[in-house]
Every structure is written in C-alpha cells, then in structure tokens.
PDB file of N, CA and C in Angstrom:
ATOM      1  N   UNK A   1     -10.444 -19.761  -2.721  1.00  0.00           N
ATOM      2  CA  UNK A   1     -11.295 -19.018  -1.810  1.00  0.00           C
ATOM      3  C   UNK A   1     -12.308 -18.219  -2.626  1.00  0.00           C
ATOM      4  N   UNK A   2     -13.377 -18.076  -1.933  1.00  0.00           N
ATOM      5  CA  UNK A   2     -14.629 -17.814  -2.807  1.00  0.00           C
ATOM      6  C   UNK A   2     -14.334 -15.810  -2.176  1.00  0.00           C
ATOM      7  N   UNK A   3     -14.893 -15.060  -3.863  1.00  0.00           N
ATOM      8  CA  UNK A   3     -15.064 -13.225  -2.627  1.00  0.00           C
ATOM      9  C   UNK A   3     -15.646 -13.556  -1.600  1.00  0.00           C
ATOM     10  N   UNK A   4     -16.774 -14.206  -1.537  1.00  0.00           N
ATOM     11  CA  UNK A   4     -17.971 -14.367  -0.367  1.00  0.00           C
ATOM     12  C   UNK A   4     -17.085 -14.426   0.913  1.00  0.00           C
ATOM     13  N   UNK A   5     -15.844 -15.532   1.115  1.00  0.00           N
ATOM     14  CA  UNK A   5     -15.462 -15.604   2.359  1.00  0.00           C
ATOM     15  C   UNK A   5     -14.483 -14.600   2.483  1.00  0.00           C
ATOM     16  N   UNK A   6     -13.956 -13.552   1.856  1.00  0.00           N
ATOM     17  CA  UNK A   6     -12.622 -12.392   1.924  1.00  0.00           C
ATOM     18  C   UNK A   6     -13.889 -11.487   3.171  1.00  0.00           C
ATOM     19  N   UNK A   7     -13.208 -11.510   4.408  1.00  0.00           N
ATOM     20  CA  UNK A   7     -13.345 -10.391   5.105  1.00  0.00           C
ATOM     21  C   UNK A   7     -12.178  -9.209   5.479  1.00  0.00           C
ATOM     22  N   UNK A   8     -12.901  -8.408   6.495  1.00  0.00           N
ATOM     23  CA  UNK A   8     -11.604  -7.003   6.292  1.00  0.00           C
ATOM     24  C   UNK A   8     -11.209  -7.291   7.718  1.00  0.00           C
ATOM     25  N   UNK A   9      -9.961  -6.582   7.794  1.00  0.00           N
ATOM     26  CA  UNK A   9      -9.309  -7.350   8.968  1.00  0.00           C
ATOM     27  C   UNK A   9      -9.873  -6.452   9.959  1.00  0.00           C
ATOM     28  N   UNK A  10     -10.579  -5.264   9.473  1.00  0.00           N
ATOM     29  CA  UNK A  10     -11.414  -4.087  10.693  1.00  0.00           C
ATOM     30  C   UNK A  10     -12.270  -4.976  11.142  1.00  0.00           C
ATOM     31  N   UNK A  11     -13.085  -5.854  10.561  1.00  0.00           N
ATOM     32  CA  UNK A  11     -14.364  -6.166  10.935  1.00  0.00           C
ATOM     33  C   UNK A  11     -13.962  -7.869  11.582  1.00  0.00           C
ATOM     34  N   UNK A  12     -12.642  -8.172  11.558  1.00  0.00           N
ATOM     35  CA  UNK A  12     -12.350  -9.588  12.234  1.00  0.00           C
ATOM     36  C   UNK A  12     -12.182  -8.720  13.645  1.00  0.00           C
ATOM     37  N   UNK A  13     -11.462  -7.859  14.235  1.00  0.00           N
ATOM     38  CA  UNK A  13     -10.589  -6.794  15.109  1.00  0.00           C
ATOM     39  C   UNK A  13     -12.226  -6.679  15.707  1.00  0.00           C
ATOM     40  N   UNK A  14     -13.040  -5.844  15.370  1.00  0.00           N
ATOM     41  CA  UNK A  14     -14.346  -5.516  15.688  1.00  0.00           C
ATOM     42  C   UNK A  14     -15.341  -6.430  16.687  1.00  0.00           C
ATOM     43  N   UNK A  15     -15.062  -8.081  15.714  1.00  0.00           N
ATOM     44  CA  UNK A  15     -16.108  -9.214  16.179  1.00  0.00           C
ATOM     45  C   UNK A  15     -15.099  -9.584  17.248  1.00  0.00           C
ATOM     46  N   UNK A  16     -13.603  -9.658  17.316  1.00  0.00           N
ATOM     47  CA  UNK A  16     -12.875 -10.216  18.577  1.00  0.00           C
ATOM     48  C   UNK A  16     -13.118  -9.174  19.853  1.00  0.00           C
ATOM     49  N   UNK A  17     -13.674  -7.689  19.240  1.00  0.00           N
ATOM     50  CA  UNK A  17     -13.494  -7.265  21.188  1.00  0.00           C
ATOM     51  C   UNK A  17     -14.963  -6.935  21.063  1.00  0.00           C
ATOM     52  N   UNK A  18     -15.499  -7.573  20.116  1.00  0.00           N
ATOM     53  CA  UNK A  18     -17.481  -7.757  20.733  1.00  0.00           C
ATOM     54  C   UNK A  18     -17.613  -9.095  21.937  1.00  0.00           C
ATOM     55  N   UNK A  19     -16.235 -10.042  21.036  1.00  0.00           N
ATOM     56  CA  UNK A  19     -16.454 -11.502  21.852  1.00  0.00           C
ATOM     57  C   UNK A  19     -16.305 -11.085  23.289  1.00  0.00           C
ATOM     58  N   UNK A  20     -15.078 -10.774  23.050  1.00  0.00           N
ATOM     59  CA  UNK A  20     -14.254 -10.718  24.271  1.00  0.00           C
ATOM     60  C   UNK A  20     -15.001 -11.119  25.974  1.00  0.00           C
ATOM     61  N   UNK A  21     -15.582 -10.148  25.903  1.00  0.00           N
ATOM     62  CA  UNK A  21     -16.551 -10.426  27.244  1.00  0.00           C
ATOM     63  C   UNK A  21     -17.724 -11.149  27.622  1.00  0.00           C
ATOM     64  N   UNK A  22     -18.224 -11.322  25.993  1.00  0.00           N
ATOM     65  CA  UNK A  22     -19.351 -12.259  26.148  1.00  0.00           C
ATOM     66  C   UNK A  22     -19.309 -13.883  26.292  1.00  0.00           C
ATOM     67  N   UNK A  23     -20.405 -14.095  26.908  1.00  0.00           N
ATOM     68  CA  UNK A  23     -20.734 -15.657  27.427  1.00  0.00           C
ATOM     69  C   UNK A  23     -21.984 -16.351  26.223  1.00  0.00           C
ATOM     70  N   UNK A  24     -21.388 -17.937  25.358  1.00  0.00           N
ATOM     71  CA  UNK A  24     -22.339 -18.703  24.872  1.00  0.00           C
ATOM     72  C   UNK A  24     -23.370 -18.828  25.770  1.00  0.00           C
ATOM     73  N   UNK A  25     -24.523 -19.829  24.980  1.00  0.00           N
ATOM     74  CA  UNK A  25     -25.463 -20.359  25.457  1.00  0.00           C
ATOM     75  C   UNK A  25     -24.994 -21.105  26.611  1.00  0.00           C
ATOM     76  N   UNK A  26     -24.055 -21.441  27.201  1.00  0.00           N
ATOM     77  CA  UNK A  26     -24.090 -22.466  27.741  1.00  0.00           C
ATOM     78  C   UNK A  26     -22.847 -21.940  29.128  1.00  0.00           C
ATOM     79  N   UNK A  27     -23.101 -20.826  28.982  1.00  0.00           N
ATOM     80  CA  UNK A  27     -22.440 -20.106  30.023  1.00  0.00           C
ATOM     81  C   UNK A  27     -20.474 -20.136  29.893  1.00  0.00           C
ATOM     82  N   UNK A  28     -19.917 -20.342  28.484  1.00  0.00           N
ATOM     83  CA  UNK A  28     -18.610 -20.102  28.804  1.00  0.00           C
ATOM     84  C   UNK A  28     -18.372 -18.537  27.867  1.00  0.00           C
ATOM     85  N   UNK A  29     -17.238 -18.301  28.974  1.00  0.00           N
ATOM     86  CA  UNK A  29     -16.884 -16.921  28.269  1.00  0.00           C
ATOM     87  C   UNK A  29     -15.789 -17.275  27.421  1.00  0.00           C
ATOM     88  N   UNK A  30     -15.950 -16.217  26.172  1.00  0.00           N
ATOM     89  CA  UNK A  30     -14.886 -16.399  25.326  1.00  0.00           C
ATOM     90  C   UNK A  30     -13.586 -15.209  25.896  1.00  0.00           C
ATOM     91  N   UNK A  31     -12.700 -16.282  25.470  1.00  0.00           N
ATOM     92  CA  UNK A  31     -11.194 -15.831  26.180  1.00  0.00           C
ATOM     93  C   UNK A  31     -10.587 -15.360  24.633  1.00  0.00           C
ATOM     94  N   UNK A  32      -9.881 -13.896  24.673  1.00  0.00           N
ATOM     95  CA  UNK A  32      -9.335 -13.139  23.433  1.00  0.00           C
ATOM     96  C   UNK A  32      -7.677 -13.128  24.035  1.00  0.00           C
ATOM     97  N   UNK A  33      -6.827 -14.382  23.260  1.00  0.00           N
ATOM     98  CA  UNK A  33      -5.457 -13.641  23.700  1.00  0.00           C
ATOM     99  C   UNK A  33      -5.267 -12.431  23.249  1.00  0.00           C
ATOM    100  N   UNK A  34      -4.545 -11.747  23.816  1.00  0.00           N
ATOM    101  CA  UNK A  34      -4.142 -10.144  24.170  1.00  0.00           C
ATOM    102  C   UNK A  34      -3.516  -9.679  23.083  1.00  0.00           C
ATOM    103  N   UNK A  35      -2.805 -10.540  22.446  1.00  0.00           N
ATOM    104  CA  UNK A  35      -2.075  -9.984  20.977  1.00  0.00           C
ATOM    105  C   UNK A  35      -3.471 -10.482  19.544  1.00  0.00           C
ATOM    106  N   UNK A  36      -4.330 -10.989  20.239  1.00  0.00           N
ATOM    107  CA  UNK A  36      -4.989 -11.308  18.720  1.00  0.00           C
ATOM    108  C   UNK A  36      -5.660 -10.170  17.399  1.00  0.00           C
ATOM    109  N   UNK A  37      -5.294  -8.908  17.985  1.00  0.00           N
ATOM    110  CA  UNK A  37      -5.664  -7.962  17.398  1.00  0.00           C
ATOM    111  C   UNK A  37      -4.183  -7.774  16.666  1.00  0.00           C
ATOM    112  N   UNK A  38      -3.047  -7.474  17.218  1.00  0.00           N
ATOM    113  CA  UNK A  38      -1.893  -7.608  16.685  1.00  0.00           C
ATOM    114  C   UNK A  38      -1.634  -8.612  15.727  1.00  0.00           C
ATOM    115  N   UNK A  39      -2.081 -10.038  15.679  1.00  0.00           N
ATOM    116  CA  UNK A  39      -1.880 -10.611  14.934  1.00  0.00           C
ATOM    117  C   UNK A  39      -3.219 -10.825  13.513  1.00  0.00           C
ATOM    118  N   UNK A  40      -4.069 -10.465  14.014  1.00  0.00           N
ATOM    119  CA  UNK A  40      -4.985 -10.478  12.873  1.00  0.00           C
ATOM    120  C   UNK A  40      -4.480  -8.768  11.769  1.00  0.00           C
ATOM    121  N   UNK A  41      -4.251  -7.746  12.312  1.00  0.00           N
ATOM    122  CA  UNK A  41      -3.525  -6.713  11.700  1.00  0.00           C
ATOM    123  C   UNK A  41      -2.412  -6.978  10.917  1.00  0.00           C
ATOM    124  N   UNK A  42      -1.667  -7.825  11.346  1.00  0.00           N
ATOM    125  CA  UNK A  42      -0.614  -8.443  10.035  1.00  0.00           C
ATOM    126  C   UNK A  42      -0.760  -9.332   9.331  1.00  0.00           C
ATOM    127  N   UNK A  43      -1.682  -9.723   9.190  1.00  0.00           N
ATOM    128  CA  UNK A  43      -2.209 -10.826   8.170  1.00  0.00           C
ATOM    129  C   UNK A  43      -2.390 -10.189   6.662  1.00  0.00           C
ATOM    130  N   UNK A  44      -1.763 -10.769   5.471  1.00  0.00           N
ATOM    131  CA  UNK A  44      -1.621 -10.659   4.722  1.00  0.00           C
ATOM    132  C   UNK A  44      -2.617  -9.644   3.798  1.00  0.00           C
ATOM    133  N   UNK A  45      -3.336  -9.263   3.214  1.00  0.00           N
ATOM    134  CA  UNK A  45      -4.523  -8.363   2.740  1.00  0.00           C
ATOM    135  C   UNK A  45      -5.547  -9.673   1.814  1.00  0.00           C
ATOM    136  N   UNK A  46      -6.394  -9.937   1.868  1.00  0.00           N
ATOM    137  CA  UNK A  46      -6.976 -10.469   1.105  1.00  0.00           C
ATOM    138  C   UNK A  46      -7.587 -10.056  -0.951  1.00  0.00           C
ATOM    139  N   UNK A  47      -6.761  -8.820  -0.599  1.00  0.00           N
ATOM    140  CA  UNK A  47      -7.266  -7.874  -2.175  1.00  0.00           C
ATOM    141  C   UNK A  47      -6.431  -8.383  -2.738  1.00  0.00           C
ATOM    142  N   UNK A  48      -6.407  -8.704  -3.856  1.00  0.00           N
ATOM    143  CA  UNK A  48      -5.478  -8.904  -4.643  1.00  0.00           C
ATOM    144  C   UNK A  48      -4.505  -7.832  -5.414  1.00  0.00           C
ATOM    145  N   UNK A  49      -2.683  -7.827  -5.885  1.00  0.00           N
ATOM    146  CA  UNK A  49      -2.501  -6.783  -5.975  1.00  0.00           C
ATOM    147  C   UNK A  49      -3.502  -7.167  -7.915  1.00  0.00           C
ATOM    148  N   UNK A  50      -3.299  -5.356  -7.700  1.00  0.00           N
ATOM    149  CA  UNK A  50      -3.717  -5.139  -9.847  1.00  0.00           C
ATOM    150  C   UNK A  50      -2.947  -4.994 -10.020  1.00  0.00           C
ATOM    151  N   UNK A  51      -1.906  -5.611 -11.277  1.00  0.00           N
ATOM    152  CA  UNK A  51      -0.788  -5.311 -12.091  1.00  0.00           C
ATOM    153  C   UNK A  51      -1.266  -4.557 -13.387  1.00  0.00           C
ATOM    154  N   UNK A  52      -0.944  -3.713 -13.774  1.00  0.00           N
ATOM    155  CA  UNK A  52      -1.628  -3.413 -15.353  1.00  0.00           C
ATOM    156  C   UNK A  52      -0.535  -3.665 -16.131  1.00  0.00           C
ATOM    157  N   UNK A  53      -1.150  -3.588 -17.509  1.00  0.00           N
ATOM    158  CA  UNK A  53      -0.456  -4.629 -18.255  1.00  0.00           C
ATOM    159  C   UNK A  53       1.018  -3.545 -18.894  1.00  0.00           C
ATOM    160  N   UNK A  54       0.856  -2.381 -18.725  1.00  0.00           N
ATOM    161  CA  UNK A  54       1.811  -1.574 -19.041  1.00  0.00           C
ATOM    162  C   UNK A  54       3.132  -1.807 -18.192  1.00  0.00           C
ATOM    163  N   UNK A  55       2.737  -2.251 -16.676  1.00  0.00           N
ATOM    164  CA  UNK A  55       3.682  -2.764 -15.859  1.00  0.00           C
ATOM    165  C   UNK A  55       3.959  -4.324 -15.402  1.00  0.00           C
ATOM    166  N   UNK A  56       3.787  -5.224 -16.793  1.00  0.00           N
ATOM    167  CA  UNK A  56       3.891  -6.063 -16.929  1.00  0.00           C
ATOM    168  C   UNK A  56       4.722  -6.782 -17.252  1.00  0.00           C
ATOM    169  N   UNK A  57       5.312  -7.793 -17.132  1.00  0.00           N
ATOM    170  CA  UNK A  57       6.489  -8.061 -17.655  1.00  0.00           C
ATOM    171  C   UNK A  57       5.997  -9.250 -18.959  1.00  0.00           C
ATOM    172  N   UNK A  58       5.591  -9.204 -19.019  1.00  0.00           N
ATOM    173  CA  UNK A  58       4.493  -9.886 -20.957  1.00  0.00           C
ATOM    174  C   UNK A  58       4.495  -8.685 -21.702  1.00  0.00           C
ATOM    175  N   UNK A  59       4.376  -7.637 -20.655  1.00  0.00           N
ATOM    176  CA  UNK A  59       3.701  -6.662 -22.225  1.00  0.00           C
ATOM    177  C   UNK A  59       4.814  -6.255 -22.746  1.00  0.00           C
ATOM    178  N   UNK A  60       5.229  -5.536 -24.477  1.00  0.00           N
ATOM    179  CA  UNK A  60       5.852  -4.357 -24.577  1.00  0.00           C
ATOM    180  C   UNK A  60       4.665  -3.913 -26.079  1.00  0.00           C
ATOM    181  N   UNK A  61       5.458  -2.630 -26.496  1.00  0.00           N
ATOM    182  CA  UNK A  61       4.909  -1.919 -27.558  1.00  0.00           C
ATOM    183  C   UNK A  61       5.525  -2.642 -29.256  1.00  0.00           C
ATOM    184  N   UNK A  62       4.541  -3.114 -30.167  1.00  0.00           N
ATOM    185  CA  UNK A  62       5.187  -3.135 -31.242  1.00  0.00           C
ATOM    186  C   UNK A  62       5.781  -2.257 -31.882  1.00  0.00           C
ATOM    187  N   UNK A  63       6.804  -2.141 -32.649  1.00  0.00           N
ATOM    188  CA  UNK A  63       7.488  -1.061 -33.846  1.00  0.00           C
ATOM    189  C   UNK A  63       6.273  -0.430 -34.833  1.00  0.00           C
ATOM    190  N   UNK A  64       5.941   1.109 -34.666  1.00  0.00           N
ATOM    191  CA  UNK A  64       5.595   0.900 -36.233  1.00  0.00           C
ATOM    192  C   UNK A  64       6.195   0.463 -37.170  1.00  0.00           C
ATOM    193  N   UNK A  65       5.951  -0.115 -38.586  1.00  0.00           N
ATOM    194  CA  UNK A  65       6.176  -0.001 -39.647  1.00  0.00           C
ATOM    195  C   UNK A  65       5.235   0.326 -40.554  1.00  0.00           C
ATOM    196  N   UNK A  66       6.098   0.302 -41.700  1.00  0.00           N
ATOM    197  CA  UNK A  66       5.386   0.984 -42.997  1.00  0.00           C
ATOM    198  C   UNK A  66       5.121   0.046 -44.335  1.00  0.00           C
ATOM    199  N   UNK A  67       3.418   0.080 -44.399  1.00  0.00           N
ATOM    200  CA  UNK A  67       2.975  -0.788 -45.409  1.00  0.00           C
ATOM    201  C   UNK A  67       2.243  -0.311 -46.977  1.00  0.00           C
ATOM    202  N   UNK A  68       3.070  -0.407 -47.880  1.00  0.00           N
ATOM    203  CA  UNK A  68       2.554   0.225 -48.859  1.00  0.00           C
ATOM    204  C   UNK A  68       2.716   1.807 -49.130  1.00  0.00           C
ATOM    205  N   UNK A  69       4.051   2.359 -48.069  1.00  0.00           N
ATOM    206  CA  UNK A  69       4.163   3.537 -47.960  1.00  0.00           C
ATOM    207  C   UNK A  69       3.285   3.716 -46.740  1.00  0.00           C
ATOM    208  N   UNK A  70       2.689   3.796 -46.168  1.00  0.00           N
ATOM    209  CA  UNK A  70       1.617   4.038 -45.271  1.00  0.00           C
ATOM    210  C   UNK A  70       2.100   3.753 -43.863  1.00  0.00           C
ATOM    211  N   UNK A  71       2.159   4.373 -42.993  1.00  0.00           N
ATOM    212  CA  UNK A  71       2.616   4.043 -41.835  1.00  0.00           C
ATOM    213  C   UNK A  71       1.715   3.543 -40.823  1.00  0.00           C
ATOM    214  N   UNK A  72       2.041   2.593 -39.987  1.00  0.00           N
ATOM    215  CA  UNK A  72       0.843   1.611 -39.251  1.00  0.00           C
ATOM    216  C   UNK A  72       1.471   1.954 -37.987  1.00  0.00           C
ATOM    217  N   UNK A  73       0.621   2.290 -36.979  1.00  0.00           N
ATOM    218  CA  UNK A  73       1.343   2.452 -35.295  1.00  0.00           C
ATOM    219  C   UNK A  73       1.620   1.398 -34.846  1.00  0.00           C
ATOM    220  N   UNK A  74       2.379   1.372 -34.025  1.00  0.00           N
ATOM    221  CA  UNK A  74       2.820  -0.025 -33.582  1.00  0.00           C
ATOM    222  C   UNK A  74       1.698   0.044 -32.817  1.00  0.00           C
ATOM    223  N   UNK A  75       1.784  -1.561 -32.161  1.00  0.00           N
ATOM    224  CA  UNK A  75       0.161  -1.760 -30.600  1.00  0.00           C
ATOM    225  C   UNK A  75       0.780  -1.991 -29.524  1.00  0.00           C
ATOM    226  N   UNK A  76      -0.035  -2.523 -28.560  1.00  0.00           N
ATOM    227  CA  UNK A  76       0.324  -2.965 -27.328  1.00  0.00           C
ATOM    228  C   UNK A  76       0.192  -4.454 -27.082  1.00  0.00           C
ATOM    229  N   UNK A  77       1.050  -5.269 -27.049  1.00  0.00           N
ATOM    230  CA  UNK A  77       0.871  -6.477 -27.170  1.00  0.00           C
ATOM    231  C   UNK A  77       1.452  -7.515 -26.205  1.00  0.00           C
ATOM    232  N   UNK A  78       0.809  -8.320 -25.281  1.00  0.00           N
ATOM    233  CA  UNK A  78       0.920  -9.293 -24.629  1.00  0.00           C
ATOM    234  C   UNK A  78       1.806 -10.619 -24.992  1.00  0.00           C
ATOM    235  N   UNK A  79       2.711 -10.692 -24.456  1.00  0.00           N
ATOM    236  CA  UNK A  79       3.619 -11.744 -25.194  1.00  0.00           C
ATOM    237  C   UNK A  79       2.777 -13.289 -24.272  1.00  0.00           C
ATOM    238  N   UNK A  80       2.534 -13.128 -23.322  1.00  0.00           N
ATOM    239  CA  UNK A  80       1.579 -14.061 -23.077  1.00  0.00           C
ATOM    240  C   UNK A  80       0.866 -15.130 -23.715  1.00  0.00           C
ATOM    241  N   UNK A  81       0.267 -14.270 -24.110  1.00  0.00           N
ATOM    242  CA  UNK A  81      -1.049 -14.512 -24.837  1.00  0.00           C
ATOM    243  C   UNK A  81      -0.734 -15.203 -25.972  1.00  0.00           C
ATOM    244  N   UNK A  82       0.638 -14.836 -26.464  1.00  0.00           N
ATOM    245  CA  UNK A  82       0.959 -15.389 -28.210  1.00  0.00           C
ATOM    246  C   UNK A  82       0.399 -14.594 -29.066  1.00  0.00           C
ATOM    247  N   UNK A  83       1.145 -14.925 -30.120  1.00  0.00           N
ATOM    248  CA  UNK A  83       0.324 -14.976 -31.089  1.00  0.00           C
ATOM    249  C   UNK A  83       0.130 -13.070 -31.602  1.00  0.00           C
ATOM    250  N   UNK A  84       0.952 -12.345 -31.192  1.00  0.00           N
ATOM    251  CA  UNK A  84       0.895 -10.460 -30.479  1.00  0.00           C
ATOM    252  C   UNK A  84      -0.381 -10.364 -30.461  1.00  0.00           C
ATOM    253  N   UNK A  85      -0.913 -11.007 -29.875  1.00  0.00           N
ATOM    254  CA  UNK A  85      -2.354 -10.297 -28.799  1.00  0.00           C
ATOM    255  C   UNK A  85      -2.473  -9.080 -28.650  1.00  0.00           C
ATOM    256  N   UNK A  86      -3.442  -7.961 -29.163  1.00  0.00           N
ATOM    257  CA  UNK A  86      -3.589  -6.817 -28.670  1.00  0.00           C
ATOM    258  C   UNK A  86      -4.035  -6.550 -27.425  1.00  0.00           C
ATOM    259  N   UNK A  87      -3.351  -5.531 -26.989  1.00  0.00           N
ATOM    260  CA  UNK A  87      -4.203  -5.075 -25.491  1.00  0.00           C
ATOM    261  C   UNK A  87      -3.758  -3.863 -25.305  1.00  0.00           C
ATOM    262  N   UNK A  88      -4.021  -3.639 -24.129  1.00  0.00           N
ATOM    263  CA  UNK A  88      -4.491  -1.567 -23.840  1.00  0.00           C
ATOM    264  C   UNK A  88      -3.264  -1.700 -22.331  1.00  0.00           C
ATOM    265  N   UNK A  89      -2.659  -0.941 -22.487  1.00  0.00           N
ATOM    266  CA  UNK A  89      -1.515  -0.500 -21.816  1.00  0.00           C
ATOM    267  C   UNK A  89      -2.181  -0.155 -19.973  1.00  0.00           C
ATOM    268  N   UNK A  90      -3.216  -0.227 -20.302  1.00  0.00           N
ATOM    269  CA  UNK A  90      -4.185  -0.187 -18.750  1.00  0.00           C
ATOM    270  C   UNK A  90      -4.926  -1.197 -18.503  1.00  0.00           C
ATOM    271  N   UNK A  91      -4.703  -1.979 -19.328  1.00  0.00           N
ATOM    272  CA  UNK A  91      -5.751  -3.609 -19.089  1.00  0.00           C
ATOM    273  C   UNK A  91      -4.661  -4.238 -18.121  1.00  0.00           C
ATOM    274  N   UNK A  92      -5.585  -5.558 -17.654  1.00  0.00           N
ATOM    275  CA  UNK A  92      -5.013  -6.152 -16.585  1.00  0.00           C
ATOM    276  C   UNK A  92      -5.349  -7.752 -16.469  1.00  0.00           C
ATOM    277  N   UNK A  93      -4.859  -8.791 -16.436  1.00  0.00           N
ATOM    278  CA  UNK A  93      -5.599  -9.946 -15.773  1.00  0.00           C
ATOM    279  C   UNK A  93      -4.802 -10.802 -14.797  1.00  0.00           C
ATOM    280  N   UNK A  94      -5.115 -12.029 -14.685  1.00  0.00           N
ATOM    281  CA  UNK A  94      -4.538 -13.088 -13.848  1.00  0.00           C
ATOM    282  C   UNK A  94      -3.567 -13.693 -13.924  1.00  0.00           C
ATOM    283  N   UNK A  95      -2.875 -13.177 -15.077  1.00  0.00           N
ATOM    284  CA  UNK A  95      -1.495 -14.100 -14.938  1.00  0.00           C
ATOM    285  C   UNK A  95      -0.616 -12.885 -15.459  1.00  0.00           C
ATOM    286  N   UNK A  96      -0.844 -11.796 -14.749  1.00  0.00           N
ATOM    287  CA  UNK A  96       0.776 -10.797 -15.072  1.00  0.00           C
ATOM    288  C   UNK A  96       1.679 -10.707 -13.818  1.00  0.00           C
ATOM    289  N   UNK A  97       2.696 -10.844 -14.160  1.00  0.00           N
ATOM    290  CA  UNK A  97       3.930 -10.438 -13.467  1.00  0.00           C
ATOM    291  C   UNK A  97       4.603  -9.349 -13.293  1.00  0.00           C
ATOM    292  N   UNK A  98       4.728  -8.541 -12.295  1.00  0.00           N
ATOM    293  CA  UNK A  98       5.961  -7.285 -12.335  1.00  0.00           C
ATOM    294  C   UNK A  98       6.911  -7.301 -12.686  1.00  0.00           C
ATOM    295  N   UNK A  99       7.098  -6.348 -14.032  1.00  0.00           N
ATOM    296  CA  UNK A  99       8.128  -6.408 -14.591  1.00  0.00           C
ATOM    297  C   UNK A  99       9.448  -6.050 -13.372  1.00  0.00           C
ATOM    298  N   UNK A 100      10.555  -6.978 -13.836  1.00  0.00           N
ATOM    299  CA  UNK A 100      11.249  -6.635 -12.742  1.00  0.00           C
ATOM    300  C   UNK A 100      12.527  -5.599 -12.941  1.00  0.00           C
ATOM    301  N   UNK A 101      12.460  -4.798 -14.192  1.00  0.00           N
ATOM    302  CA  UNK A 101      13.560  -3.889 -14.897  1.00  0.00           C
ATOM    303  C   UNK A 101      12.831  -2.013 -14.547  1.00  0.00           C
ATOM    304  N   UNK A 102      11.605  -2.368 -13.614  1.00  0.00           N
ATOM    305  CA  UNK A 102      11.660  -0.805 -13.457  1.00  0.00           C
ATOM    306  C   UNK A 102      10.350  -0.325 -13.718  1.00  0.00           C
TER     307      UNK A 102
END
C-alpha cells in the first residue's frame, strides 16, 4: 500500500454520513448500513507501530573493554544487521521486533 492511499478513519466516518442522504447523478440514494461507522472505527490503524531499537529484540549493548590499557565504551549494536552494526538506542527501522523479555 502506497502513504498516498492510508486514510484516517475520522475522515472515512465523515464521507459515510456526507453520503448518507445524498442522491448520484442518476437519481439513486446511497444507503449507509447503520453499524458502518462502528465498523470502520475498529479497523485496524493504518500507522505503523515505531519500535526503537532500544526496545528491540536485535538490539543489545556491547561490553566495554580495554585496549592497550585504554578503556573503549561498549556501543549499541544490532544483531540484525551482523556483523555488530552500530546504532543509537533511539534509532528505528523495518524489520525490528518487540523484545519479548520486558
């Protein structure tokens, strides 16, 4: 589905009791079953949820360790991705999952 076609379910609710009473070109009236407001209201949301990657179930934090004496912070890294991919504990994309431990 393209954004272009995501409408809001206010403005489906809106165009059904504009129909409601009105007549086409050709003289038929449009008929609104009585629950179609009820049922367009439970229709799923078209937004997508945002997972961030902190509540991800790919992400966790590397260990620091220590190189040369020198201590290195651990990162934030996408197991996804491979390879420990860096990323930002507030980034987000298309293939995360809710972690399911909390």
């Amino acid at each position: 589905m393209k954004m272009d076609d995501v409408i809001s379910r206010q403005k489906a609710i809106d165009t059904l009791a504009d129909m409601q009473c009105k007549s086409d070109e050709d003289g038929y009236v449009w008929i609104i079953r009585s629950d179609a407001w009820a049922r367009i209201d439970a229709l799923p949301s078209a937004q997508p949820e945002i997972i961030r990657c902190k509540d991800c179930e790919h992400f966790h934090y590397d260990m620091p360790y220590v190189i040369h004496g020198i201590p290195i912070l651990g990162h934030e890294v996408c197991d996804f991705w491979g390879d420990g991919c860096k990323t930002n504990e507030n980034g987000f994309c298309s293939y995360a999952e809710r972690r399911t431990d909390g």
